[in-house]
Protein backbone atom coordinates (compact mmCIF):
# COMPACT_ATOMS: atom_id res chain seq x y z
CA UNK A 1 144.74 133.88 149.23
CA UNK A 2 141.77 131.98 150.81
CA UNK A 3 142.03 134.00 153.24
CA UNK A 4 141.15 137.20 150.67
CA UNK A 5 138.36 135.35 149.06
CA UNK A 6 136.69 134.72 152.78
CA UNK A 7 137.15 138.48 153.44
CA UNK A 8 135.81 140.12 149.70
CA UNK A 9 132.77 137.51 150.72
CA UNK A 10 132.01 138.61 154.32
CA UNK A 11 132.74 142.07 153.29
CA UNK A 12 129.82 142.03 150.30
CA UNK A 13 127.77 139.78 152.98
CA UNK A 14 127.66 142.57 155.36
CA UNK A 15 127.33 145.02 152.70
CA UNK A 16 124.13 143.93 151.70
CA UNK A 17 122.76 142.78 155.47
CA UNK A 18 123.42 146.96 156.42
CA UNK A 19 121.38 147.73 152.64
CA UNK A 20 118.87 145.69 153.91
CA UNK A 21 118.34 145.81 157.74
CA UNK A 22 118.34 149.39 158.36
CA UNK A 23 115.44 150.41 155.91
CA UNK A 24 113.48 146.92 157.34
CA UNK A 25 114.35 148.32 160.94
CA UNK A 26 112.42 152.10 159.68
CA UNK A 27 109.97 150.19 158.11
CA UNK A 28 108.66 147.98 160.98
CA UNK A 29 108.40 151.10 163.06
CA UNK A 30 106.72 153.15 160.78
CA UNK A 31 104.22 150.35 160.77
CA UNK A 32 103.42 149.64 164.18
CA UNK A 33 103.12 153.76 164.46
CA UNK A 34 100.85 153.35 161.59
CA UNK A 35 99.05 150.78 163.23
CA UNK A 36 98.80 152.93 166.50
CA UNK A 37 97.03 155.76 164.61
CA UNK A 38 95.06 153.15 162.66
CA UNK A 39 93.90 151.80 166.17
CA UNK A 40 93.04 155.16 167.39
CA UNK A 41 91.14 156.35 164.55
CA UNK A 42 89.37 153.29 164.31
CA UNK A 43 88.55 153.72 168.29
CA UNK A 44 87.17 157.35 167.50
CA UNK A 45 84.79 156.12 165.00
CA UNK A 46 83.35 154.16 167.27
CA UNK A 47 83.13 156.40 170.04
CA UNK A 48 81.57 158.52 167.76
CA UNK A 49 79.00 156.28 166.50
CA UNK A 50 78.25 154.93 169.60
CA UNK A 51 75.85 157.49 171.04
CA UNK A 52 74.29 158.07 168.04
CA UNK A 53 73.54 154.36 167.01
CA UNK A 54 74.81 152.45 170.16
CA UNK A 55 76.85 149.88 170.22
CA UNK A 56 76.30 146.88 168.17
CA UNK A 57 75.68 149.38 165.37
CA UNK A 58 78.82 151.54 166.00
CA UNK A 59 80.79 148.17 166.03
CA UNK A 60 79.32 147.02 162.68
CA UNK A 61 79.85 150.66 161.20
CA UNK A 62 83.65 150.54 162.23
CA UNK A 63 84.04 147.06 161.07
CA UNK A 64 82.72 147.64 157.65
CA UNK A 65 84.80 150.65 157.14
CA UNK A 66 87.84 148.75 158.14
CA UNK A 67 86.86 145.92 155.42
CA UNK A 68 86.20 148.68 152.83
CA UNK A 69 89.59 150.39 153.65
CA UNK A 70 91.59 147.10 153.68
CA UNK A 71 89.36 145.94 149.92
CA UNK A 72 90.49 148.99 148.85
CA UNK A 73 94.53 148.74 149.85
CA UNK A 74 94.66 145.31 148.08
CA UNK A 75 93.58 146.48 145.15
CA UNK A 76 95.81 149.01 144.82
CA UNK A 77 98.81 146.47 145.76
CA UNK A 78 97.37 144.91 142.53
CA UNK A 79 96.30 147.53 140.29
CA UNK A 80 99.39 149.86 141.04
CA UNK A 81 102.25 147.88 141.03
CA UNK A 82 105.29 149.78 139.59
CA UNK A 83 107.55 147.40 137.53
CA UNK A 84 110.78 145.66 138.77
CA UNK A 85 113.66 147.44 139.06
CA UNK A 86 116.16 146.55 136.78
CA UNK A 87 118.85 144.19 138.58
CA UNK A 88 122.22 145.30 139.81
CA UNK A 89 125.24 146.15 137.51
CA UNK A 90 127.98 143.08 138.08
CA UNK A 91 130.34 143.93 140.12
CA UNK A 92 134.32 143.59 139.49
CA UNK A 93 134.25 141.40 141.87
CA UNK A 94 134.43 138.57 139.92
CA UNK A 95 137.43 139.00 138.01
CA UNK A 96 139.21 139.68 141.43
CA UNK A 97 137.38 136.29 142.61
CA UNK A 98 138.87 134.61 139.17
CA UNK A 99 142.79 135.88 139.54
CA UNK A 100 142.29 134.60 143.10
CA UNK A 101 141.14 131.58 142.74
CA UNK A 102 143.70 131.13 140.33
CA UNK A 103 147.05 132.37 142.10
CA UNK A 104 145.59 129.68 144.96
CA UNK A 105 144.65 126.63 143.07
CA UNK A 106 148.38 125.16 142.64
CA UNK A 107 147.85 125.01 146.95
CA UNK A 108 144.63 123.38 147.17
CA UNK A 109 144.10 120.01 147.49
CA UNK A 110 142.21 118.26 144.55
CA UNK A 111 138.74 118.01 146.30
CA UNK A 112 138.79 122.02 147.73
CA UNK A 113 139.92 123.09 143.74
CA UNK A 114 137.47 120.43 142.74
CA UNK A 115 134.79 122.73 144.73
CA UNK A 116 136.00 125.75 143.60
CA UNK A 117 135.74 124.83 139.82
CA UNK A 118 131.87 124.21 140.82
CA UNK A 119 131.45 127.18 142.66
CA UNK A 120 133.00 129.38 139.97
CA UNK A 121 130.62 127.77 137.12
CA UNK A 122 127.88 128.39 139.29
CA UNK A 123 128.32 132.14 139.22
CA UNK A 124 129.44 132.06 135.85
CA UNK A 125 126.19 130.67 134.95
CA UNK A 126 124.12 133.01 137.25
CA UNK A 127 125.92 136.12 136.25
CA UNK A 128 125.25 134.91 132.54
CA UNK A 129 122.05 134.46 133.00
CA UNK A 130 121.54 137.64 134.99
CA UNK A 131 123.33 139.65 131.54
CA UNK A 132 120.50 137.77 129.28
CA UNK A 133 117.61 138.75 131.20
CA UNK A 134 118.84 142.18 131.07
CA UNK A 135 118.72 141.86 127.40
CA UNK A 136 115.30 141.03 127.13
């Protein structure tokens, strides 16, 4: 039965490491290729400005764009937020968790059930207080 617990664990562990690593994985490449075309657009500005202004100029044009631009992206981090999302449904896992804890306590030793009992009211209390913040 321990055994079962360890598994229904790993198996939500890795459920939500695959949820979360491959979008992180497609979002650090779309940045540095979004950095790459930042780069090169930047470097055309310059190049552009260069002949007409020279250099020092050109270098102060492209640097105040780039400070305008990145003004500009934190404020709209700020301004348009969207709000949270609302949190995850509870799973059934916990009544499976329960029954299983359960059928194994009688085999534990006293300090292992001891840990359980904590364990358990410690997700009690989080999924409880999970339920009244979705009330609100």
């Amino acid at each position: 039965m321990v055994n079962q617990i360890v598994a229904i664990a790993q198996e939500h562990a890795q459920a939500a490491i695959r949820r979360a690593a491959i979008p992180a994985a497609l979002g650090v490449i779309a940045l540095v290729l979004f950095l790459f075309a930042l780069f090169a657009l930047f470097a055309a500005l310059f190049f552009w400005q260069m002949p007409i202004y020279g250099p020092t100029a050109a270098a102060l044009i492209v640097t105040a764009v780039a400070f305008v631009l990145a003004v500009v992206a934190l404020l709209l981090t700020r301004i348009g937020r969207p709000p949270k999302p609302p949190p995850p449904a509870p799973d059934a896992i916990a009544p499976q968790l329960v029954s299983l804890l359960a059928q194994t306590a009688p085999s534990l030793g006293p300090r292992t059930t001891a840990w359980s009992a904590v364990l358990l009211a410690l997700a009690l209390g989080l999924m409880a207080r999970g339920s009244s913040a979705r009330r609100k």
